[in-house]
Structures are given as structure tokens and as C-alpha cells.
Protein backbone atom coordinates (compact mmCIF):
# COMPACT_ATOMS: atom_id res chain seq x y z
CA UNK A 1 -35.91 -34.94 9.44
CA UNK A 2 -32.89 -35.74 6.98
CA UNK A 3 -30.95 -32.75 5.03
CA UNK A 4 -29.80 -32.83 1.84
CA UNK A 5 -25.96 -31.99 1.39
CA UNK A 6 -27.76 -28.87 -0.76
CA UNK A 7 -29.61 -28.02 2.24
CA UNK A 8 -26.70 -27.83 4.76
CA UNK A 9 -24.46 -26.00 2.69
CA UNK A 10 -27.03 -23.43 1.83
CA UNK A 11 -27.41 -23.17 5.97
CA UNK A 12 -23.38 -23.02 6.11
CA UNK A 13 -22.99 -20.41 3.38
CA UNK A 14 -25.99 -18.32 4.64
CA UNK A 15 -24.06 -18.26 8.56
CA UNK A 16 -20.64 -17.15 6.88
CA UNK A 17 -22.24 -14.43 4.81
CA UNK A 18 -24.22 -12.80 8.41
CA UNK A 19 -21.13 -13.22 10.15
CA UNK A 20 -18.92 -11.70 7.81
CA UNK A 21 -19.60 -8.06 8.85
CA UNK A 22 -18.46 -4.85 6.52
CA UNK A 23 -15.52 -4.78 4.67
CA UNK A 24 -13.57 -1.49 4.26
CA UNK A 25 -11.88 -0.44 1.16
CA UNK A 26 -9.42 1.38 3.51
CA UNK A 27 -8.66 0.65 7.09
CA UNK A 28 -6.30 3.51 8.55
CA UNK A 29 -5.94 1.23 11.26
CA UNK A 30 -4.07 -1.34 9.09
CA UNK A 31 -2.03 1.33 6.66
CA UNK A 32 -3.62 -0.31 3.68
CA UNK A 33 -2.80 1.86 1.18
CA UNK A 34 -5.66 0.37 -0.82
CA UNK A 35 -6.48 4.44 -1.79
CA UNK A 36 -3.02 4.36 -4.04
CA UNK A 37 -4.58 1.65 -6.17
CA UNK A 38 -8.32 3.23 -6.33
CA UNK A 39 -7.01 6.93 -7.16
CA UNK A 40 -4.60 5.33 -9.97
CA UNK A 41 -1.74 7.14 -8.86
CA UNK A 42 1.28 7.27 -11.22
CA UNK A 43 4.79 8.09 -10.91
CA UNK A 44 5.59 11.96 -11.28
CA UNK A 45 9.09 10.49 -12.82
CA UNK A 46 8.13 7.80 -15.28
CA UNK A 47 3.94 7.66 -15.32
CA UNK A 48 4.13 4.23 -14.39
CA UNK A 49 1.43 3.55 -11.93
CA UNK A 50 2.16 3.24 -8.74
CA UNK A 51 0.67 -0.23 -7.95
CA UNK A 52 -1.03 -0.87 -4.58
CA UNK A 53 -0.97 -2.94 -1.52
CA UNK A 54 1.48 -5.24 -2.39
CA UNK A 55 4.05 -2.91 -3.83
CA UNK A 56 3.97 -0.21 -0.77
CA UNK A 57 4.75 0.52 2.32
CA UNK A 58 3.94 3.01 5.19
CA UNK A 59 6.89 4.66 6.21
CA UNK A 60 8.03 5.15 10.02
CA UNK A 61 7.70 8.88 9.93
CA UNK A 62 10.70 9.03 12.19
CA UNK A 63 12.79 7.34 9.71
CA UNK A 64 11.73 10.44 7.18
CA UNK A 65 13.47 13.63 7.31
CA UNK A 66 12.85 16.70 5.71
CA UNK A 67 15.40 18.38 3.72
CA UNK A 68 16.80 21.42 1.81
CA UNK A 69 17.06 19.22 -1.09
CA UNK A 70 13.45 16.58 -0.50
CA UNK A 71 13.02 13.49 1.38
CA UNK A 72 15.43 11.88 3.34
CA UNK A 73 14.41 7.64 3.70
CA UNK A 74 16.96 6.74 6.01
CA UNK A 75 15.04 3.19 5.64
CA UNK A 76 16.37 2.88 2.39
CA UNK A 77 20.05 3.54 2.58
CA UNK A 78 19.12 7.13 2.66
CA UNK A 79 17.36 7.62 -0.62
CA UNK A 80 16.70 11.52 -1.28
CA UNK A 81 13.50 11.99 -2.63
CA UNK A 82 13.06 15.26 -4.78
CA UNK A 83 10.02 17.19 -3.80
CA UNK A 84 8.94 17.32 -7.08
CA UNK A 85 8.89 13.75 -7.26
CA UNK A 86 6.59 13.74 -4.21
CA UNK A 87 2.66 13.07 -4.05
CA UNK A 88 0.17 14.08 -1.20
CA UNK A 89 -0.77 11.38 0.85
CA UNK A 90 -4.59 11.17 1.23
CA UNK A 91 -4.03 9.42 4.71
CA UNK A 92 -1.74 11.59 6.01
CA UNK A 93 0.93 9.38 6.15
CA UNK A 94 4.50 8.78 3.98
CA UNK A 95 4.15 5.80 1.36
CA UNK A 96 7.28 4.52 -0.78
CA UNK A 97 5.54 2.22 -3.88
CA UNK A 98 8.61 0.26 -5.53
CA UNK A 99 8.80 -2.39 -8.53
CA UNK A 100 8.56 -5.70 -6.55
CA UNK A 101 11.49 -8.70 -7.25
CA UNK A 102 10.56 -11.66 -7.42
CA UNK A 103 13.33 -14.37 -7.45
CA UNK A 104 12.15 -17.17 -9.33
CA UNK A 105 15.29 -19.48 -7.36
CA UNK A 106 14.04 -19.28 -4.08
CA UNK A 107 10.77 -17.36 -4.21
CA UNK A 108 11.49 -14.71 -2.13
CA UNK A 109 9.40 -11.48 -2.84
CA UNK A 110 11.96 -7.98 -2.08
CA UNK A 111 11.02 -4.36 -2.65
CA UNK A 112 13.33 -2.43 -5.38
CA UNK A 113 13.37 0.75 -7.09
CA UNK A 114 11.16 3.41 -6.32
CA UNK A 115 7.66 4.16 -8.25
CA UNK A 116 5.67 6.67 -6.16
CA UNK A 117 6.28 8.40 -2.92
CA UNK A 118 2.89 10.10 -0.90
CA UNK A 119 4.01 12.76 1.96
CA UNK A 120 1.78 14.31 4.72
CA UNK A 121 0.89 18.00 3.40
CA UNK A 122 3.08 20.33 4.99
CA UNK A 123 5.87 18.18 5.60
CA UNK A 124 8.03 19.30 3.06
């Protein structure tokens, strides 16, 4: 018995889709912060919104510190976030969401200024 090329890629596409399993909208396992993007988060600051899985990161909590005056992101030259200018973090972990650079010379993708920040409750 010959298959058509129809036939065979029906089979082919019909094997990806069984063994393609769930996919999760949020892995904590990952530190997708795929939940900033779904619950439209803005910036306390400016309203801007505070983007997604591109434009943040999960913060080392040891690199966080807790101060009289807010935040303390020793990754980031020691930026002091405010707490007013602090969210709570539905994962329980710290985010910092930035404006993304793109240099159109070499094509190299950096993080800048700071959108949105998301801090375990009770951290402050």
C-alpha cells in the first residue's frame, strides 16, 4: 500500500500533537513570569505596563535587601526601590520588569530602566 504525501503528514502531525503533552501558562519551576503579562500589571510610577517574559527577570533574593528606605537591588548597581513603587508578587518571588534596548548596530538585546518591581509579601 502507497501513501499519499497528505496521508503521511496527517500521520506526522497527528504523533506531534499526542506527544506534545500540557502546556502551562506558568511554570514556577522555570520563573516564567508569564502571570505579569496575564494580570496586566502596570507601573505604580508611570502606568506603563509592565510587559512580560521578555522584559523581566527573577531576582536572586540574596541580592535583595530590605531597607528603611525600600528595596535594595544590589544586581543593579544598587538601585533603591521605594516601597510604594513596589507590587506583590503572585509567585512569591522578587521581579524587576525594565524597558528592553535593543541596539540596532550589533543586535544585542540589554535590560534598562525600571517598569515594575513584584516583592514576596512580608518582605518589606
Amino acid at each position: 500500500m502507497k501513501l499519499t504525501r497528505l496521508e503521511i503528514g496527517s500521520a506526522v502531525v497527528t504523533l506531534l500533537l499526542i506527544g506534545a503533552g500540557p502546556v502551562r501558562a506558568h511554570d514556577p519551576d522555570t520563573g516564567r513570569p508569564n502571570w505579569i503579562t496575564e494580570g496586566a500589571y502596570a507601573s505604580p510610577q508611570t502606568g506603563e505596563h509592565c510587559c512580560g517574559a521578555n522584559d523581566c527577570e527573577r531576582l536572586d533574593p540574596t541580592l535583595v535587601q530590605a531597607t528603611p528606605r525600600g528595596f535594595v537591588l544590589h544586581a543593579y548597581k544598587d538601585e533603591l526601590v521605594p516601597y510604594a513603587e513596589a507590587t506583590p508578587s503572585e509567585d512569591g518571588k522578587f521581579w524587576r520588569c525594565h524597558k528592553t534596548i535593543y541596539n540596532h548596530i550589533d543586535g544585542s538585546v540589554t535590560g534598562g530602566e525600571r517598569r515594575c518591581f513584584f516583592a514576596p509579601v512580608g518582605t518589606e
